[in-house]
PDB file of N, CA and C in Angstrom:
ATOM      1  N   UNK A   1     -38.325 -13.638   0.266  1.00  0.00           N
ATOM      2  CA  UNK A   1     -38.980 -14.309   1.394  1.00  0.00           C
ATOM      3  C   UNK A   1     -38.011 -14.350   2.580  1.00  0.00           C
ATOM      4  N   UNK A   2     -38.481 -14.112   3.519  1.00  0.00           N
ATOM      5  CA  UNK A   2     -37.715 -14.497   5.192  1.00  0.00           C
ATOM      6  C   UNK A   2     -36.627 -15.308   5.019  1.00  0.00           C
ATOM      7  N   UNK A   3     -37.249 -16.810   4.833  1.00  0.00           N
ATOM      8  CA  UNK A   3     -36.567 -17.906   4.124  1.00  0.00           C
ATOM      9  C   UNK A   3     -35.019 -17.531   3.887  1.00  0.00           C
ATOM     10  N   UNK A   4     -35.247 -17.218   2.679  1.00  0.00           N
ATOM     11  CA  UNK A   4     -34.174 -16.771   1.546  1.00  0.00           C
ATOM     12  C   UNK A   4     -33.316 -16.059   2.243  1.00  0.00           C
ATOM     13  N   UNK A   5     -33.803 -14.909   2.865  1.00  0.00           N
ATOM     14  CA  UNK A   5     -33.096 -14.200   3.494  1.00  0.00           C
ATOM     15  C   UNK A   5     -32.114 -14.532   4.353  1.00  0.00           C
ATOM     16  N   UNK A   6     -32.546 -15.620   5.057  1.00  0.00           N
ATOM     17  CA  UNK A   6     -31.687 -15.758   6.545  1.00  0.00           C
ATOM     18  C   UNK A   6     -30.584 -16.951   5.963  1.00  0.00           C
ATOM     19  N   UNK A   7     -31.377 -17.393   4.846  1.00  0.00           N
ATOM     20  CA  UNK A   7     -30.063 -18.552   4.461  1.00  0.00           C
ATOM     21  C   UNK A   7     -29.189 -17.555   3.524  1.00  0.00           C
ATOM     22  N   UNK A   8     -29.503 -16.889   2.868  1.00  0.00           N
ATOM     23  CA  UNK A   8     -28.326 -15.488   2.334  1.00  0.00           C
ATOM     24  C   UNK A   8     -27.290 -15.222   3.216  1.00  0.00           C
ATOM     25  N   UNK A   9     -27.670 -14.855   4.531  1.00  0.00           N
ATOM     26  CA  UNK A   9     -27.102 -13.927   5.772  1.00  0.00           C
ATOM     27  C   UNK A   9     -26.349 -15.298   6.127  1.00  0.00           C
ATOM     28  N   UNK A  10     -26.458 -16.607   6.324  1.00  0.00           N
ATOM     29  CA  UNK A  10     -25.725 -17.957   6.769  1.00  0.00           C
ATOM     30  C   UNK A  10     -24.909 -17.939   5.661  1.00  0.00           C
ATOM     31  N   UNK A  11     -24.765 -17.907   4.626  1.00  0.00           N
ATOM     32  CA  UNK A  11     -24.130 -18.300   3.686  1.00  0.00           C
ATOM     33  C   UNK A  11     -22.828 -16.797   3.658  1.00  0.00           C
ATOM     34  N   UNK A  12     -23.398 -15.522   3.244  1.00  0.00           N
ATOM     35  CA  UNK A  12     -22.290 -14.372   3.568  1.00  0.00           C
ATOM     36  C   UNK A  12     -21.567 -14.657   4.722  1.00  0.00           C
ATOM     37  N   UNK A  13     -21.942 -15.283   5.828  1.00  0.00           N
ATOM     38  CA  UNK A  13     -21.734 -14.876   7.112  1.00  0.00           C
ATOM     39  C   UNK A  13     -19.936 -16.024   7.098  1.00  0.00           C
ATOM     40  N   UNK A  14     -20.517 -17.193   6.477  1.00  0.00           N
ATOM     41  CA  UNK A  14     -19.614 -18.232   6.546  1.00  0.00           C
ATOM     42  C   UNK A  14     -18.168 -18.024   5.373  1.00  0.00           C
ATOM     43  N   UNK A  15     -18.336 -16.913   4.410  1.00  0.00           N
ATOM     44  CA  UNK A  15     -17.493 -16.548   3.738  1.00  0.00           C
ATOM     45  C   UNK A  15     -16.050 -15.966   3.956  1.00  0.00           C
ATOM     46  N   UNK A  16     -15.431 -16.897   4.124  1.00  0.00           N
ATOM     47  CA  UNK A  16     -14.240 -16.007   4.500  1.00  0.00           C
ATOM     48  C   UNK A  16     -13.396 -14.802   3.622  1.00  0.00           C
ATOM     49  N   UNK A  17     -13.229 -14.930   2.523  1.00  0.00           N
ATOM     50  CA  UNK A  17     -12.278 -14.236   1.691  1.00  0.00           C
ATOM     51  C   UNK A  17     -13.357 -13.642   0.953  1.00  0.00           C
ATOM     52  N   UNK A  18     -13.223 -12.188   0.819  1.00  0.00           N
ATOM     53  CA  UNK A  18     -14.387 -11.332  -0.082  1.00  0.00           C
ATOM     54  C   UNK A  18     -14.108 -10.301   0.035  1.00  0.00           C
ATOM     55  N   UNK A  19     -14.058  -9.320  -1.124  1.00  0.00           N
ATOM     56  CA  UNK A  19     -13.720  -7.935  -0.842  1.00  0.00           C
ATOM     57  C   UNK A  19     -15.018  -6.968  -1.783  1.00  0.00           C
ATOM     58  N   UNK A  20     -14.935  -5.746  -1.965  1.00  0.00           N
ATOM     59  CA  UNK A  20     -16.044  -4.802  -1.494  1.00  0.00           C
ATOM     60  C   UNK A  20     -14.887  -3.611  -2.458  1.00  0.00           C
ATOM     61  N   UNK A  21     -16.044  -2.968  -3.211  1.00  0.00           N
ATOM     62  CA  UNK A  21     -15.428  -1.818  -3.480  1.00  0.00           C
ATOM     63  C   UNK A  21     -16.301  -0.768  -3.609  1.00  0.00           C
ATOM     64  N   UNK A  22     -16.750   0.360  -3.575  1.00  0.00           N
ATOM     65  CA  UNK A  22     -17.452   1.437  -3.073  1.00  0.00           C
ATOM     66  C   UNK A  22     -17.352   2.877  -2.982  1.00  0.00           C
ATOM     67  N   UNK A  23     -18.459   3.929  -2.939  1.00  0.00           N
ATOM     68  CA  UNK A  23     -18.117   4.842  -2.273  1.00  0.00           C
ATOM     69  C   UNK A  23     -18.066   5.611  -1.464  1.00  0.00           C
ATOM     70  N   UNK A  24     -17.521   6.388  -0.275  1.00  0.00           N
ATOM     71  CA  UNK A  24     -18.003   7.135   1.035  1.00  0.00           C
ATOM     72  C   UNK A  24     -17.806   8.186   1.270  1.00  0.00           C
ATOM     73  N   UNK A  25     -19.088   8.395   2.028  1.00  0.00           N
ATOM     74  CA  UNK A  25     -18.784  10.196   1.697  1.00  0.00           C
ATOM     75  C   UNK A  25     -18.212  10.652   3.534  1.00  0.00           C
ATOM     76  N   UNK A  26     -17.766  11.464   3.808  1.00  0.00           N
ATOM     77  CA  UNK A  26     -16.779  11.825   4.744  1.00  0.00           C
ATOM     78  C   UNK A  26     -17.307  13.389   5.097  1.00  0.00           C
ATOM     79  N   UNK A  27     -17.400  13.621   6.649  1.00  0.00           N
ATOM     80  CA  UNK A  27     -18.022  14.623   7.159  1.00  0.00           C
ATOM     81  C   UNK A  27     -17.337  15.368   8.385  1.00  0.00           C
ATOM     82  N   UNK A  28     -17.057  16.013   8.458  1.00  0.00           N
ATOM     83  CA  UNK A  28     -16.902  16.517   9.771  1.00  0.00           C
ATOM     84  C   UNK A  28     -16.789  17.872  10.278  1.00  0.00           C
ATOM     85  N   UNK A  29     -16.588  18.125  11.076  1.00  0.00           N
ATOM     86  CA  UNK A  29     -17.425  19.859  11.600  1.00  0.00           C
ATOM     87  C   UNK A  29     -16.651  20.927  10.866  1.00  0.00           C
ATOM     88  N   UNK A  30     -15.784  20.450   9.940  1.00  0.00           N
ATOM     89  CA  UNK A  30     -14.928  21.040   9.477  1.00  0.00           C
ATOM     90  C   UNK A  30     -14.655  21.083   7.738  1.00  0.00           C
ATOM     91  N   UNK A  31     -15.000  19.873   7.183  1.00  0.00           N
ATOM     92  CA  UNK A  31     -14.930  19.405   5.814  1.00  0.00           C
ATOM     93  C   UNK A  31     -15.753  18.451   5.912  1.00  0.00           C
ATOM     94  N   UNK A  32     -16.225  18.753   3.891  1.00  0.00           N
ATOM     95  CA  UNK A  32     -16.547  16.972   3.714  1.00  0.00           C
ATOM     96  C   UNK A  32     -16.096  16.588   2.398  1.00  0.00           C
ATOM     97  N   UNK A  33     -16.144  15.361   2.255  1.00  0.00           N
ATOM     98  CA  UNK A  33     -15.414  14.901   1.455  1.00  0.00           C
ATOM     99  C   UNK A  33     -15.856  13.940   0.462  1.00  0.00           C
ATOM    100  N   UNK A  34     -15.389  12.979  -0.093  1.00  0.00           N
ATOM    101  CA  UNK A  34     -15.820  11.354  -0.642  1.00  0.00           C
ATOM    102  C   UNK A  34     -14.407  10.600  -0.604  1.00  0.00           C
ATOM    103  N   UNK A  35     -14.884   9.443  -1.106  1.00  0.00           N
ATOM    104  CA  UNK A  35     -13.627   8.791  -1.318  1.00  0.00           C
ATOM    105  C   UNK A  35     -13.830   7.027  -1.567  1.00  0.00           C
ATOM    106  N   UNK A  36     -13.084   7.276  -2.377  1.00  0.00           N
ATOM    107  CA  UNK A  36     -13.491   5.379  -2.812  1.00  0.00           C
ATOM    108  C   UNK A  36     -12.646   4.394  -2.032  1.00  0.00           C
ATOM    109  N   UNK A  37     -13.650   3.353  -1.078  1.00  0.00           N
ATOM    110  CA  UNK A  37     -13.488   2.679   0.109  1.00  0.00           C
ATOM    111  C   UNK A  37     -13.300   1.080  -1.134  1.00  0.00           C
ATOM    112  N   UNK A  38     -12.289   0.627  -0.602  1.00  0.00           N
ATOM    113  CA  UNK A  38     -11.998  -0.857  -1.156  1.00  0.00           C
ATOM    114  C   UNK A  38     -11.803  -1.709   0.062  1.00  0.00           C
ATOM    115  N   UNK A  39     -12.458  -2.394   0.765  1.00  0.00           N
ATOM    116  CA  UNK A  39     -12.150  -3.504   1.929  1.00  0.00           C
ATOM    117  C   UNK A  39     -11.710  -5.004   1.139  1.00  0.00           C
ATOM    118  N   UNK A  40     -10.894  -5.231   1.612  1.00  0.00           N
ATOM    119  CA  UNK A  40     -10.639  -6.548   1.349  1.00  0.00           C
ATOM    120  C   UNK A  40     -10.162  -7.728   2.728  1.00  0.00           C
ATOM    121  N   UNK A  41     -11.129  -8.498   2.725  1.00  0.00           N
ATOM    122  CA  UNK A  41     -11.425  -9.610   4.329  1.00  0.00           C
ATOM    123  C   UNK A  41     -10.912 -11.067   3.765  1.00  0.00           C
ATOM    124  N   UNK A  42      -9.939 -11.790   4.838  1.00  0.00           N
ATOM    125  CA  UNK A  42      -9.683 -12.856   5.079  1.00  0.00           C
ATOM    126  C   UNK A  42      -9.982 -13.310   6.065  1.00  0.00           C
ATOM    127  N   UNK A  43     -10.571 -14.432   6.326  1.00  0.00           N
ATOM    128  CA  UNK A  43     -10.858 -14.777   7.911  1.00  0.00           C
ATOM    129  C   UNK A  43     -11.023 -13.236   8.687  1.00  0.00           C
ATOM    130  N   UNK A  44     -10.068 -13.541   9.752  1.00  0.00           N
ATOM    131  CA  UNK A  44     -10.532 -12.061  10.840  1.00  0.00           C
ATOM    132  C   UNK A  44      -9.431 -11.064  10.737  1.00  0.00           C
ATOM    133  N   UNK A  45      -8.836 -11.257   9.346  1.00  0.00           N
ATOM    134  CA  UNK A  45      -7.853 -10.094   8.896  1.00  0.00           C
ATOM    135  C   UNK A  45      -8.782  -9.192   7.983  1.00  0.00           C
ATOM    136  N   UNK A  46      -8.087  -7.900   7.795  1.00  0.00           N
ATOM    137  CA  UNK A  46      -8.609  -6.949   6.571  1.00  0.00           C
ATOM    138  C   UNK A  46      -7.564  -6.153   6.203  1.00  0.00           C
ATOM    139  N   UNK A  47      -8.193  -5.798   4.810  1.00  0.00           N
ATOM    140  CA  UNK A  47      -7.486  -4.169   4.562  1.00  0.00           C
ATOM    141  C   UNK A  47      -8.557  -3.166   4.063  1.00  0.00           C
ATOM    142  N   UNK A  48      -8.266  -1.823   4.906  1.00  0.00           N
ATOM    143  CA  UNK A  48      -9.024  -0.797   3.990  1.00  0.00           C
ATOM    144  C   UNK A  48      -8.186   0.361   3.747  1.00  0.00           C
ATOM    145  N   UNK A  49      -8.673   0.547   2.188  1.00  0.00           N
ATOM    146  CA  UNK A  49      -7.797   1.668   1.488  1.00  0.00           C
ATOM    147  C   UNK A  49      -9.017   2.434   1.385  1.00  0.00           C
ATOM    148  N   UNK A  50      -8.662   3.532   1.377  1.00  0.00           N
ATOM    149  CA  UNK A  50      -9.204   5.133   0.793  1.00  0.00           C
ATOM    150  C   UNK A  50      -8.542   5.468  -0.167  1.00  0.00           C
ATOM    151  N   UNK A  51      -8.834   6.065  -1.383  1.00  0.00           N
ATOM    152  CA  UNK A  51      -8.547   6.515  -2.097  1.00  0.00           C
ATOM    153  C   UNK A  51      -9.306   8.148  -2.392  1.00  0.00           C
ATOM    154  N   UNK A  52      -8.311   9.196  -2.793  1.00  0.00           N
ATOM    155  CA  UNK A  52      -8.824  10.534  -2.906  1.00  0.00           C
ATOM    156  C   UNK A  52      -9.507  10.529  -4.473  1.00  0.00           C
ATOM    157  N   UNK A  53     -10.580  12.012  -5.106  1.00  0.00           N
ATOM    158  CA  UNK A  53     -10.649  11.886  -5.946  1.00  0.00           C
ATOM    159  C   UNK A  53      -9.650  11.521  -7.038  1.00  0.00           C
ATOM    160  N   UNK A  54      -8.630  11.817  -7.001  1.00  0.00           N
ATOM    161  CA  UNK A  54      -7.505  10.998  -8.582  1.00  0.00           C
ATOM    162  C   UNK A  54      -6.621  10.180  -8.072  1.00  0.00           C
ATOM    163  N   UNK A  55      -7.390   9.279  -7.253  1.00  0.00           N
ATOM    164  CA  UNK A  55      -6.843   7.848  -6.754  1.00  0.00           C
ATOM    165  C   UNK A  55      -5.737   7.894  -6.238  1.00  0.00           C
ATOM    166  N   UNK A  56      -5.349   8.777  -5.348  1.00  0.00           N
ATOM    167  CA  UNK A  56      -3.877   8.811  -4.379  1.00  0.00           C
ATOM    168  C   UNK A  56      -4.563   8.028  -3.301  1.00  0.00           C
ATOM    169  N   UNK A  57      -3.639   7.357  -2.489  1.00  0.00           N
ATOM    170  CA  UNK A  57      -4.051   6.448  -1.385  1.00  0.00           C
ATOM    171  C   UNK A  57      -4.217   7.678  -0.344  1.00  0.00           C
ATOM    172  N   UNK A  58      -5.363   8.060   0.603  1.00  0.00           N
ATOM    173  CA  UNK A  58      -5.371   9.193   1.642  1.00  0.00           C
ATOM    174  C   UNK A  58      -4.907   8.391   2.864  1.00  0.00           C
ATOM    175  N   UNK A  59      -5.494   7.084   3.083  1.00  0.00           N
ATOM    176  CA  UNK A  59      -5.046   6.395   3.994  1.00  0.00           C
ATOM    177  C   UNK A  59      -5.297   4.669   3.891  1.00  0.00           C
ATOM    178  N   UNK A  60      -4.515   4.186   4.157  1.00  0.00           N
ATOM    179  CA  UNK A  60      -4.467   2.590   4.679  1.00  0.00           C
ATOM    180  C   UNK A  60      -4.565   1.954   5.539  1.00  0.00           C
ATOM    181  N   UNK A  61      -6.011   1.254   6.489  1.00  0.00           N
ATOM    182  CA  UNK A  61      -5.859   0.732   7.514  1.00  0.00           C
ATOM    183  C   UNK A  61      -6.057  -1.204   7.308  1.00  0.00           C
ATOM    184  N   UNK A  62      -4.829  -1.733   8.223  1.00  0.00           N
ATOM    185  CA  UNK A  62      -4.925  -3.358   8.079  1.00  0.00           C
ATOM    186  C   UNK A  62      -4.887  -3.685   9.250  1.00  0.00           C
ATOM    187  N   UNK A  63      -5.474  -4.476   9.711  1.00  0.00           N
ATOM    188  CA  UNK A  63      -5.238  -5.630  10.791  1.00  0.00           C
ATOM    189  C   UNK A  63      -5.047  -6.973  10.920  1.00  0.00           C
ATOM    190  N   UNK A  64      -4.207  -7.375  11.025  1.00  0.00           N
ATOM    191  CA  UNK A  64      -3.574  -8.500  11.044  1.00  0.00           C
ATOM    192  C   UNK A  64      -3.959  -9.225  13.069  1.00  0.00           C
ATOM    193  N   UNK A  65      -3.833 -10.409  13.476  1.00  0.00           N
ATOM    194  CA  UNK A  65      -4.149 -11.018  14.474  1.00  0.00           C
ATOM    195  C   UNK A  65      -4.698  -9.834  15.792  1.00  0.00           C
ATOM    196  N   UNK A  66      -5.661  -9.119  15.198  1.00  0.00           N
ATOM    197  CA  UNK A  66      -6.267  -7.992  16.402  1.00  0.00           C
ATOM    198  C   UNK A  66      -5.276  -6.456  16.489  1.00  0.00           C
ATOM    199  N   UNK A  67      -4.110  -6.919  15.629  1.00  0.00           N
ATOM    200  CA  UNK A  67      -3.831  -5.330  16.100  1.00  0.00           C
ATOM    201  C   UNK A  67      -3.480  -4.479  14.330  1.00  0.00           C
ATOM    202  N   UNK A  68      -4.213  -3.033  15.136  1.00  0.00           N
ATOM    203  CA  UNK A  68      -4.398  -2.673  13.396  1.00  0.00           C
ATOM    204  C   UNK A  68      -3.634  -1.506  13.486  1.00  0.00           C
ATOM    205  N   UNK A  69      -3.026  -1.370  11.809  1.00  0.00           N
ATOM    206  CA  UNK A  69      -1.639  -0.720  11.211  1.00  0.00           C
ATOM    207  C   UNK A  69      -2.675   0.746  10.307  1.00  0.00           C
ATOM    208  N   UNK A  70      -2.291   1.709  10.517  1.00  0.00           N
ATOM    209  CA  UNK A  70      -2.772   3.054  10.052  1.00  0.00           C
ATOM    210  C   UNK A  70      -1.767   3.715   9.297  1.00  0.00           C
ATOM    211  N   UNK A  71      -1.794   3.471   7.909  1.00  0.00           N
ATOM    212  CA  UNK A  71      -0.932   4.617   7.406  1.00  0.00           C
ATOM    213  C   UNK A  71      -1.562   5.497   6.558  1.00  0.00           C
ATOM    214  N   UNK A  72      -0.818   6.355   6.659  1.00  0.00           N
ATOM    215  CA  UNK A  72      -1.052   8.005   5.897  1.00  0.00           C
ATOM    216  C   UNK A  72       0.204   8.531   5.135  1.00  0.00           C
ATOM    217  N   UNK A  73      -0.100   8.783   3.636  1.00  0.00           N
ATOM    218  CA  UNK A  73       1.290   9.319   3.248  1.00  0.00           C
ATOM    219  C   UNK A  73       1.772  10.072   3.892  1.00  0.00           C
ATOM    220  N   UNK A  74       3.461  10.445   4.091  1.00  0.00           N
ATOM    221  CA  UNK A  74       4.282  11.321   4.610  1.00  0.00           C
ATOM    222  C   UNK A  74       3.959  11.455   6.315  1.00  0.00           C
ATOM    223  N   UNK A  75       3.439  10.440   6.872  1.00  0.00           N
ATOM    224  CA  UNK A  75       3.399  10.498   8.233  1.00  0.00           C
ATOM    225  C   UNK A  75       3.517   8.995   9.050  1.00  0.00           C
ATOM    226  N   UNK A  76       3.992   8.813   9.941  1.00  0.00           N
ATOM    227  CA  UNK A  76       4.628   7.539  10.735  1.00  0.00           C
ATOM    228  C   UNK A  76       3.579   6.868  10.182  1.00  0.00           C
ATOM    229  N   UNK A  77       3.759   5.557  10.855  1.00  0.00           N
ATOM    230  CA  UNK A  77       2.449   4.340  10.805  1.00  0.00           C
ATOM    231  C   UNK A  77       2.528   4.540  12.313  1.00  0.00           C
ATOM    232  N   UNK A  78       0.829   4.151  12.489  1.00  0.00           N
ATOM    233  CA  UNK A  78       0.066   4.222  13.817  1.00  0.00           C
ATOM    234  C   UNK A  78      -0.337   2.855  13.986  1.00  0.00           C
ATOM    235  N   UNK A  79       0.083   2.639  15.143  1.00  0.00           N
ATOM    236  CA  UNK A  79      -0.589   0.876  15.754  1.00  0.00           C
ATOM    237  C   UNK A  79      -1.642   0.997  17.149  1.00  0.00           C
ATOM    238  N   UNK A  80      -2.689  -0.029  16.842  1.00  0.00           N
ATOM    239  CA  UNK A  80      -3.815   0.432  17.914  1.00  0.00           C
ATOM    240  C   UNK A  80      -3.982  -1.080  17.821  1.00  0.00           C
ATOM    241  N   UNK A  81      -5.101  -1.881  19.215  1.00  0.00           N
ATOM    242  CA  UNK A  81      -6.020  -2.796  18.864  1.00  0.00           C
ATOM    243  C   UNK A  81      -6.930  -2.312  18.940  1.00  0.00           C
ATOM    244  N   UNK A  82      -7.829  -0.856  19.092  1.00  0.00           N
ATOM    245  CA  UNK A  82      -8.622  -0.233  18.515  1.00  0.00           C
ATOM    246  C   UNK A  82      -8.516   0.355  17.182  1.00  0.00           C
ATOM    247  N   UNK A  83      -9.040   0.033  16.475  1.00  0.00           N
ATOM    248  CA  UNK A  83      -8.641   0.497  14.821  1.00  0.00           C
ATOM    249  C   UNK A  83     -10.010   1.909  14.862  1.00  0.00           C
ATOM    250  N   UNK A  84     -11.164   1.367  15.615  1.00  0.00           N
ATOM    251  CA  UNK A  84     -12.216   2.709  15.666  1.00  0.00           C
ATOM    252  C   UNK A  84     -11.343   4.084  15.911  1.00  0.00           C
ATOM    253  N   UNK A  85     -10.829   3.782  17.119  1.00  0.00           N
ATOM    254  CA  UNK A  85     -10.845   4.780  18.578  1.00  0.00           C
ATOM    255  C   UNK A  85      -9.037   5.847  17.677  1.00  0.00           C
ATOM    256  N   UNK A  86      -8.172   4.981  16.564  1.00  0.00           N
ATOM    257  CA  UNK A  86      -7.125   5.135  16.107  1.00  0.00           C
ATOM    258  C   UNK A  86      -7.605   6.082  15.283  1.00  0.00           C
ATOM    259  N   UNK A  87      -8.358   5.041  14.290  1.00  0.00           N
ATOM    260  CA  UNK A  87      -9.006   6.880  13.247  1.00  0.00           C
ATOM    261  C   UNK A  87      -9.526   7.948  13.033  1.00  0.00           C
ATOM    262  N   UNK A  88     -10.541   7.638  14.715  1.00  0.00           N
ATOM    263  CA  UNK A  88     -11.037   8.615  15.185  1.00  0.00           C
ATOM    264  C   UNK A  88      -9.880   9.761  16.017  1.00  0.00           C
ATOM    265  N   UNK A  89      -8.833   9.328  16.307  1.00  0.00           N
ATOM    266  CA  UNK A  89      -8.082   9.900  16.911  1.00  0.00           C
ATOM    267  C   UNK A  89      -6.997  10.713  15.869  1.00  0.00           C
ATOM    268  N   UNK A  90      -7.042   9.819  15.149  1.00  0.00           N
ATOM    269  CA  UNK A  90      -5.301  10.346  14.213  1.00  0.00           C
ATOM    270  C   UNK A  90      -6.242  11.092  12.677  1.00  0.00           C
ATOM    271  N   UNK A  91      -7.293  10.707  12.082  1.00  0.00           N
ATOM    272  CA  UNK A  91      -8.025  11.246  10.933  1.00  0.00           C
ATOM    273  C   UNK A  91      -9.311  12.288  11.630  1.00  0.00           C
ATOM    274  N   UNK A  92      -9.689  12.037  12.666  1.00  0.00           N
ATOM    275  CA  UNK A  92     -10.888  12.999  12.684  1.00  0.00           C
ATOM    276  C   UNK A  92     -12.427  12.345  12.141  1.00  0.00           C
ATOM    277  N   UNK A  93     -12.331  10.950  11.491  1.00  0.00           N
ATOM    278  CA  UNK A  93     -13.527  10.536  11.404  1.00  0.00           C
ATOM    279  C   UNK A  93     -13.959   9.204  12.489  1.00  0.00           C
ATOM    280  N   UNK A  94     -15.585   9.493  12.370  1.00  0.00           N
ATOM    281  CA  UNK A  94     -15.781   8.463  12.966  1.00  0.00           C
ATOM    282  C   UNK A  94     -16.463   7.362  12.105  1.00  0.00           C
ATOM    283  N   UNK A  95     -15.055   6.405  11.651  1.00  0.00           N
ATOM    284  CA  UNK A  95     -15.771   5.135  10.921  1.00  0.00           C
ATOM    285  C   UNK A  95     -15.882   4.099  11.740  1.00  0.00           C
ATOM    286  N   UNK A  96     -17.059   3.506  11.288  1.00  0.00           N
ATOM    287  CA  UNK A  96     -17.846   2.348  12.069  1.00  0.00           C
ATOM    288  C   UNK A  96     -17.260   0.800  11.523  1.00  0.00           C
ATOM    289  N   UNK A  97     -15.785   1.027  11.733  1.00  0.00           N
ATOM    290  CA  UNK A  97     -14.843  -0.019  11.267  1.00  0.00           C
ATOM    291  C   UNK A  97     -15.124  -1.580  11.567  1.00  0.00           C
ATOM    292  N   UNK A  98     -15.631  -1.510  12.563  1.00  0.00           N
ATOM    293  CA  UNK A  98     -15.905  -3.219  13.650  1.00  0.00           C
ATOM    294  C   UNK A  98     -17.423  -2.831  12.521  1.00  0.00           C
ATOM    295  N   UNK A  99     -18.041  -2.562  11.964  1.00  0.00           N
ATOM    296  CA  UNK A  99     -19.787  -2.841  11.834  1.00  0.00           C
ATOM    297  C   UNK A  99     -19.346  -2.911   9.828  1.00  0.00           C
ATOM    298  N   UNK A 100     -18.338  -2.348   9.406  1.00  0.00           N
ATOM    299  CA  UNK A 100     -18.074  -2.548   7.984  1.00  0.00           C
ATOM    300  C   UNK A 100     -18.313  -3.635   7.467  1.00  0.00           C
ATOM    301  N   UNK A 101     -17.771  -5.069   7.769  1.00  0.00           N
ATOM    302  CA  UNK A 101     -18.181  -6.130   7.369  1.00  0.00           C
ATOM    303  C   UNK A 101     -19.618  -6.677   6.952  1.00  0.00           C
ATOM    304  N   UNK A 102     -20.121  -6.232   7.879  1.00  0.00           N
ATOM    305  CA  UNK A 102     -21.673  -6.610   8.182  1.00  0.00           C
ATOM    306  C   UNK A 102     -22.128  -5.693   7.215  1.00  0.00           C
ATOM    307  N   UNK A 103     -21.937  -4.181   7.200  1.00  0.00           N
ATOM    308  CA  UNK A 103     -22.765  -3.208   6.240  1.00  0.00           C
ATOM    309  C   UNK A 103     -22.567  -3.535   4.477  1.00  0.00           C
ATOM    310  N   UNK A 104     -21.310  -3.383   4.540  1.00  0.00           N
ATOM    311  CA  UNK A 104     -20.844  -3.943   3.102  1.00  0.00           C
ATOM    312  C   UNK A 104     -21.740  -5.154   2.509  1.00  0.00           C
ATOM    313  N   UNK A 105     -21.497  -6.313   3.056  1.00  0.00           N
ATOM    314  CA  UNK A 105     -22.520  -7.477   2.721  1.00  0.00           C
ATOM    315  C   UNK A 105     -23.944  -7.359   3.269  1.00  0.00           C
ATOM    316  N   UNK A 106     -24.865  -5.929   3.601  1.00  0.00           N
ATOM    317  CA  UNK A 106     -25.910  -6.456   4.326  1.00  0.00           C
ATOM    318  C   UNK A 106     -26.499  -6.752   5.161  1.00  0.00           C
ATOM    319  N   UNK A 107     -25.762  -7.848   6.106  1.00  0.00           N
ATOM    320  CA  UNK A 107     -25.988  -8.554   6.879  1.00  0.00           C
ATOM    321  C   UNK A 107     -26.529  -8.260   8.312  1.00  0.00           C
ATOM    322  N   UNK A 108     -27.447  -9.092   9.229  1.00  0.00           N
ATOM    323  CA  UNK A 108     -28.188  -8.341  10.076  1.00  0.00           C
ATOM    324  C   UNK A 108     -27.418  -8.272  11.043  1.00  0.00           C
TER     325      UNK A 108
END
């Protein structure tokens, strides 16, 4: 019911600490891929790991107070307060990083 629904979406919404484990598939004009997505959210911090098929980390993105940390084995760490505009820049995908929260749980 409607109802139900919107008090679901109040109740996820007010959750601070919750994490998500999953899988995503990865595209681009060039390759595609999968990879198992683990988010883990505190308040307005996160972490997201990728993992390749035999669970090597491909990449690690965290943000801590608005500014977010990009690592990739065997290559620097990247700092952005765009975490979109970073992975789109330094990986080649376009993840919908700011809308993850919301998709993961649902929510409208």
């Amino acid at each position: 019911a409607p109802a139900d629904w919107s008090q679901r979406n109040q109740k996820l919404i007010k959750q601070g600490v919750w994490q998500a484990k999953g899988r995503i598939g990865i595209k681009t004009a060039n390759q595609s891929s999968s990879a198992t997505l683990i988010w883990q959210q505190n308040g307005t911090n996160y972490d997201l790991v990728l993992l390749g098929p035999l669970g090597q980390t491909v990449a690690s993105l965290k943000q801590r107070r608005g500014l977010a940390e990009l690592t990739i084995p065997e290559h620097p760490v990247y700092q952005s307060y765009d975490a979109e505009a970073m992975v789109a820049e330094v990986l080649g995908w376009q993840l919908p990083i700011n809308s993850l929260p919301y998709w993961l749980r649902a929510l409208d």
